[in-house]
Protein backbone atom coordinates (compact mmCIF):
# COMPACT_ATOMS: atom_id res chain seq x y z
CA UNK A 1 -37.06 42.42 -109.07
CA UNK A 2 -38.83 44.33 -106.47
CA UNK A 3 -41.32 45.20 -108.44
CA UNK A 4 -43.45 44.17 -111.42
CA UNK A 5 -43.35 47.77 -113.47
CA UNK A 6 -39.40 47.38 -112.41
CA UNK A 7 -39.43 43.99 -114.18
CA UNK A 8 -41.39 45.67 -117.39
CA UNK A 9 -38.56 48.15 -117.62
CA UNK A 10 -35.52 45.99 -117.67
CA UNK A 11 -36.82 43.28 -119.59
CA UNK A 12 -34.73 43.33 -122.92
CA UNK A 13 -34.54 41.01 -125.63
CA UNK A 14 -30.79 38.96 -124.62
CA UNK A 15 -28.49 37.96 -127.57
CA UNK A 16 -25.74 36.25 -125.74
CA UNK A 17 -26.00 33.89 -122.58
CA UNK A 18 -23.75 32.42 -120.11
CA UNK A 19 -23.82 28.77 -120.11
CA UNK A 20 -25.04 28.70 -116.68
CA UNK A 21 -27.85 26.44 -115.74
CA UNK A 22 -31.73 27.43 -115.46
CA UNK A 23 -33.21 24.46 -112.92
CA UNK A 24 -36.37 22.52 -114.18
CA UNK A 25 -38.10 24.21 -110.87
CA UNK A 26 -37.65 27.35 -112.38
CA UNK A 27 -38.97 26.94 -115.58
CA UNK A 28 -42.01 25.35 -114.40
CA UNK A 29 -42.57 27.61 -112.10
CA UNK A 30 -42.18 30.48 -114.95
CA UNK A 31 -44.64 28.47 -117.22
CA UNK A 32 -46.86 28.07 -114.48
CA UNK A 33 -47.17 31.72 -113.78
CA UNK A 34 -47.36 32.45 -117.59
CA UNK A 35 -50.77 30.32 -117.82
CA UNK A 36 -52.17 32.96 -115.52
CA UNK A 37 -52.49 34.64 -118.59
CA UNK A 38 -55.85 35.25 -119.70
CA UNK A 39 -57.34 33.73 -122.94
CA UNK A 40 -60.96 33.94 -124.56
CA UNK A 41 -62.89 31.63 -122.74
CA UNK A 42 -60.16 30.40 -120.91
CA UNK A 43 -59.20 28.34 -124.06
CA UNK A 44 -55.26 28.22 -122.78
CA UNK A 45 -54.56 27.90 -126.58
CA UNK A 46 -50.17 27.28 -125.19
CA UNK A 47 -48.30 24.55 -125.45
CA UNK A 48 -44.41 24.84 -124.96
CA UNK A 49 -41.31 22.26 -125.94
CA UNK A 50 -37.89 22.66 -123.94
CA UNK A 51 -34.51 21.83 -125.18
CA UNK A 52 -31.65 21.58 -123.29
CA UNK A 53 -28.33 19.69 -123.45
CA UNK A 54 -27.78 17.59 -126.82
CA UNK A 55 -31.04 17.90 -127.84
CA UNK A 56 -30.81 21.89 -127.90
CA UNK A 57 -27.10 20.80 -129.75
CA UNK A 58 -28.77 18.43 -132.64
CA UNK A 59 -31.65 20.72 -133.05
CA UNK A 60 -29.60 23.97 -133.57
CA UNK A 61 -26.96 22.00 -135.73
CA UNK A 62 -30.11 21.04 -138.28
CA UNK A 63 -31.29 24.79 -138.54
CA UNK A 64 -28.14 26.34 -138.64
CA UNK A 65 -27.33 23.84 -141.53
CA UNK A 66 -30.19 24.89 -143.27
CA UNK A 67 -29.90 28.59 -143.00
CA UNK A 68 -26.41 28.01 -144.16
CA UNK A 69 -27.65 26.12 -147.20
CA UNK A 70 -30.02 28.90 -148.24
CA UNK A 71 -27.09 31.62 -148.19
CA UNK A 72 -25.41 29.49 -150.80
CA UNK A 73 -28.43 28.35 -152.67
CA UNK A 74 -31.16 31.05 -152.11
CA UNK A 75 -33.70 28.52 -154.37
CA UNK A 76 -34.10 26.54 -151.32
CA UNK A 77 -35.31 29.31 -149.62
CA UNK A 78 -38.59 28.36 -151.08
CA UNK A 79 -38.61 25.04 -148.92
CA UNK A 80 -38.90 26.70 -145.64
CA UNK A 81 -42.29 29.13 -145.46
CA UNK A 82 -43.91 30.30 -142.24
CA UNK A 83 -47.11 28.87 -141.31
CA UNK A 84 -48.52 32.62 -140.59
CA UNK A 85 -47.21 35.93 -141.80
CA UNK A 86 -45.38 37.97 -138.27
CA UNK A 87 -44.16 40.60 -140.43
CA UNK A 88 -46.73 42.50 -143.29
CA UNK A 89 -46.01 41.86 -146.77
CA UNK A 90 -44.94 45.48 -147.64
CA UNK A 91 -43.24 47.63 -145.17
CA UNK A 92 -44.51 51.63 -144.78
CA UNK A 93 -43.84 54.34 -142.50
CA UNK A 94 -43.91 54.20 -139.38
CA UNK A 95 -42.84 51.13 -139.05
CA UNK A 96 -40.26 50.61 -141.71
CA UNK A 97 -38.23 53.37 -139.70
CA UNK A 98 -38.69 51.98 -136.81
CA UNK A 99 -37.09 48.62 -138.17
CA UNK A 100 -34.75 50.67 -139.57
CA UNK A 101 -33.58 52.10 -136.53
CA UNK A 102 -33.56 48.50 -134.58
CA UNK A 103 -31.69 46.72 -137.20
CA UNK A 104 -29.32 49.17 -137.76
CA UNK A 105 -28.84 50.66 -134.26
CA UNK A 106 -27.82 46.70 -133.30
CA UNK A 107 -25.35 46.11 -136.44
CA UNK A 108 -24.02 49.70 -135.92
CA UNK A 109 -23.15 48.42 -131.96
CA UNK A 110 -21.49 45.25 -133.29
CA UNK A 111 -19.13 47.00 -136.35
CA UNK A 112 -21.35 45.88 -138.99
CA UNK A 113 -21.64 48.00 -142.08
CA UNK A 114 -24.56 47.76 -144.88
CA UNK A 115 -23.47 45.08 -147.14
CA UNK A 116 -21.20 43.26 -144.81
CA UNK A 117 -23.44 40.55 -146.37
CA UNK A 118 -20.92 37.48 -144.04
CA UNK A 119 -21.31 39.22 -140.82
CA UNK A 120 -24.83 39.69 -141.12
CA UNK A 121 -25.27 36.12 -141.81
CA UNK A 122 -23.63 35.21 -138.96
CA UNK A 123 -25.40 37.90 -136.10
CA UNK A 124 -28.70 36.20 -137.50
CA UNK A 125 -27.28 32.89 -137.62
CA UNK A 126 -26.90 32.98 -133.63
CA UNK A 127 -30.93 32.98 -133.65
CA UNK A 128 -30.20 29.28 -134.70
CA UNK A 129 -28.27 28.58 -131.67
CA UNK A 130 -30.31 30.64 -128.72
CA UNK A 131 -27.55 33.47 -128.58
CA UNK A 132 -25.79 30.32 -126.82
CA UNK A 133 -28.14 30.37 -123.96
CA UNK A 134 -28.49 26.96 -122.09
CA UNK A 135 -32.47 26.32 -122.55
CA UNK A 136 -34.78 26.76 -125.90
CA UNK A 137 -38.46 26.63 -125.78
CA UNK A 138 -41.01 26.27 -128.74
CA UNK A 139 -44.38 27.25 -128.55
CA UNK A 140 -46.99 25.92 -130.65
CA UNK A 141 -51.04 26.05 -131.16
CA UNK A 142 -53.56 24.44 -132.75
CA UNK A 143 -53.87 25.09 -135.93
CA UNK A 144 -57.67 25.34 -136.22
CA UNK A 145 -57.64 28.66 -133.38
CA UNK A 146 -58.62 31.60 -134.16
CA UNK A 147 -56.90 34.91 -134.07
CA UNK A 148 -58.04 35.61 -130.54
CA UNK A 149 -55.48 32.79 -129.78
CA UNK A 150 -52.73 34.23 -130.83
CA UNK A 151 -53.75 37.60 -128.57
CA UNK A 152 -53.87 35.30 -125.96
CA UNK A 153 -51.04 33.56 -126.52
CA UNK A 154 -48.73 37.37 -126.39
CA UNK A 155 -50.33 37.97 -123.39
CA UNK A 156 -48.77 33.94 -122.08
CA UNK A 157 -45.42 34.95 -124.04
CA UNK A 158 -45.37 38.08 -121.66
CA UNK A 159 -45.78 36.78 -118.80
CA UNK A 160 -43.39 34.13 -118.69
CA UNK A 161 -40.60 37.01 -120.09
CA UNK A 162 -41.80 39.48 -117.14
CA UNK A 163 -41.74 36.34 -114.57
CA UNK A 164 -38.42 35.30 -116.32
CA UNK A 165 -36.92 38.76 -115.19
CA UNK A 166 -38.46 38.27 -112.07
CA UNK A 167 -36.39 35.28 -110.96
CA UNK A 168 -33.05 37.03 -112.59
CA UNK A 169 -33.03 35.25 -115.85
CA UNK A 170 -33.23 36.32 -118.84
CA UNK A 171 -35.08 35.63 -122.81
CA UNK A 172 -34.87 36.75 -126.16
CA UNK A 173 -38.30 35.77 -128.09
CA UNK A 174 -37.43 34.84 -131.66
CA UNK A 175 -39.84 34.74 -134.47
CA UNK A 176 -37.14 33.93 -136.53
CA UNK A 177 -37.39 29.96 -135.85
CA UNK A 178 -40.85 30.25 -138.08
CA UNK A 179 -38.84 29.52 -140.73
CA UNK A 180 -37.42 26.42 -140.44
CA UNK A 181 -41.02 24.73 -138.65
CA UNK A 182 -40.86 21.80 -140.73
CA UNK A 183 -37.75 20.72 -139.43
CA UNK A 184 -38.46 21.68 -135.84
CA UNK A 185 -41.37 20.37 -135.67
CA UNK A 186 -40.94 16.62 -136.09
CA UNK A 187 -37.77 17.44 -134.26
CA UNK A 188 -39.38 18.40 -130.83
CA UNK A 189 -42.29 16.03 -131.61
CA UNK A 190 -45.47 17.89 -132.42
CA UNK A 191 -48.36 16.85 -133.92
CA UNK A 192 -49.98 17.49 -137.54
CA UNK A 193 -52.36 20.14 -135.90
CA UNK A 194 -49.65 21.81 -133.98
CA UNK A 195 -48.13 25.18 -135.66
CA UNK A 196 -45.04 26.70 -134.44
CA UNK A 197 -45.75 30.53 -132.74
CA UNK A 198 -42.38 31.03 -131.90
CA UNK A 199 -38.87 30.09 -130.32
CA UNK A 200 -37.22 31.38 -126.80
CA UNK A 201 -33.91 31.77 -125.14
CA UNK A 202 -34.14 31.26 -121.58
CA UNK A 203 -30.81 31.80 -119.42
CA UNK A 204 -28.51 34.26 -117.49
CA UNK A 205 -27.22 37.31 -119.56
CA UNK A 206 -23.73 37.16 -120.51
CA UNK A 207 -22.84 40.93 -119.48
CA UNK A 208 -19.74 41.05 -120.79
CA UNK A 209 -20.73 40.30 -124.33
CA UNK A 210 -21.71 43.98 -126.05
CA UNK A 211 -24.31 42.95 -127.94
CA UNK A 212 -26.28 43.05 -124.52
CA UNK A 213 -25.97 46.85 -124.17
CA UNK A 214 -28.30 47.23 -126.70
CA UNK A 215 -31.69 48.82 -125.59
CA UNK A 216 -34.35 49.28 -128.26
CA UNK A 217 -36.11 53.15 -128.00
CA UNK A 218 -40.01 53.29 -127.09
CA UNK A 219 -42.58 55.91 -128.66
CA UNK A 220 -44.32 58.10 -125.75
CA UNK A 221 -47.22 57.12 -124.59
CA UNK A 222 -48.61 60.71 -125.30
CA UNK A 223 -47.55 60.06 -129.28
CA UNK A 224 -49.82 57.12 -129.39
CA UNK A 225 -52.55 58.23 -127.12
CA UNK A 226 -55.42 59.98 -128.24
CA UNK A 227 -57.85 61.02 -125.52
CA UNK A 228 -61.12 61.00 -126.35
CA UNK A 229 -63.91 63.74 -125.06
């Protein structure tokens, strides 16, 4: 990128990778420039886990038989619970449209219709297996930190995507691992005070895939701007 506002603007959340490599340089490089972030009282509240190879394989293979498991049992749904709530509890305007909009907008692309209940199992399903992209990172915190943290930590998350783009790679942050923490935890070997924030596809876009073409819509700055006199 030849820019950082040119990186902002083509950042895009990737669901399908190439299995090209990412170098261990290059990631720690990326997470080195993502603890630039700042944090209250320079706290650094991140701590990241990267998969690759068989351990990415067994990992995925465990979730993925678990989300299976719940599509034919939906009582076992009740096994797996986030440890904080991403999403509110009851959706309302504006942001139920806007949802609205992403999720269908991105089935619409890929030729699936509302109640195509097997295909939409298996879009999400590929959350399970990093869109096939050749590196997964977890990021946990402490339990016991605060709310500031987890500003902090978005501000980490965005950098390393932004610096990610820089270098000509590519991420797709996925709150959908929350789910299944108690089996990725133990997995990737965290501790009892560790919660999971969030998983991460790191690789090269595959460009010939269409689910890539998908680009989410932004509101106006001037929509959500009010300036005060």
């Amino acid at each position: 990128m030849n820019s950082v506002a040119e990186a902002i603007e083509q950042r895009m959340s990737v669901r399908a990778f190439t299995k090209e490599a990412v170098l261990h340089e290059q990631i720690l490089k990326l997470l080195n420039l993502s603890a630039r972030a700042p944090s209250g009282t320079n706290t650094q509240p991140w701590k990241a886990y990267v998969l690759e190879g068989q351990k990415l394989q067994t990992l995925c293979d465990q979730v993925c038989a678990a989300y299976d498991n719940i599509a034919n049992n939906p009582e076992l749904a009740k096994e797996y619970q986030e440890a904080y709530d991403y999403y509110p509890s009851k959706w309302f305007s504006p942001y139920i449209d806007r949802r609205r909009e992403n999720g269908w907008g991105l089935y619409g692309l890929l030729g699936i219709t509302k109640g195509d209940k097997d295909k939409m199992h298996a879009q999400h399903r590929k959350n399970f297996q990093f869109f096939g992209a050749p590196v997964g990172i977890f990021f946990t915190i402490d339990k016991e930190l605060g709310r500031g943290s987890m500003l902090d930590y978005g501000m980490f998350l965005q950098n390393f995507m932004i610096a990610a783009k820089g270098e000509g790679l590519d991420t797709c942050p996925q709150a959908a691992w929350n789910t299944y923490a108690k089996i990725i935890l133990p997995m990737i070997g965290a501790k009892e005070n560790e919660m999971l924030v969030c998983g991460m596809a790191l690789g090269h876009a595959d460009k010939a895939d269409i689910v890539n073409t998908f680009r989410t819509p932004r509101v106006a700055a001037e929509e959500f701007t009010t300036w005060v006199d």
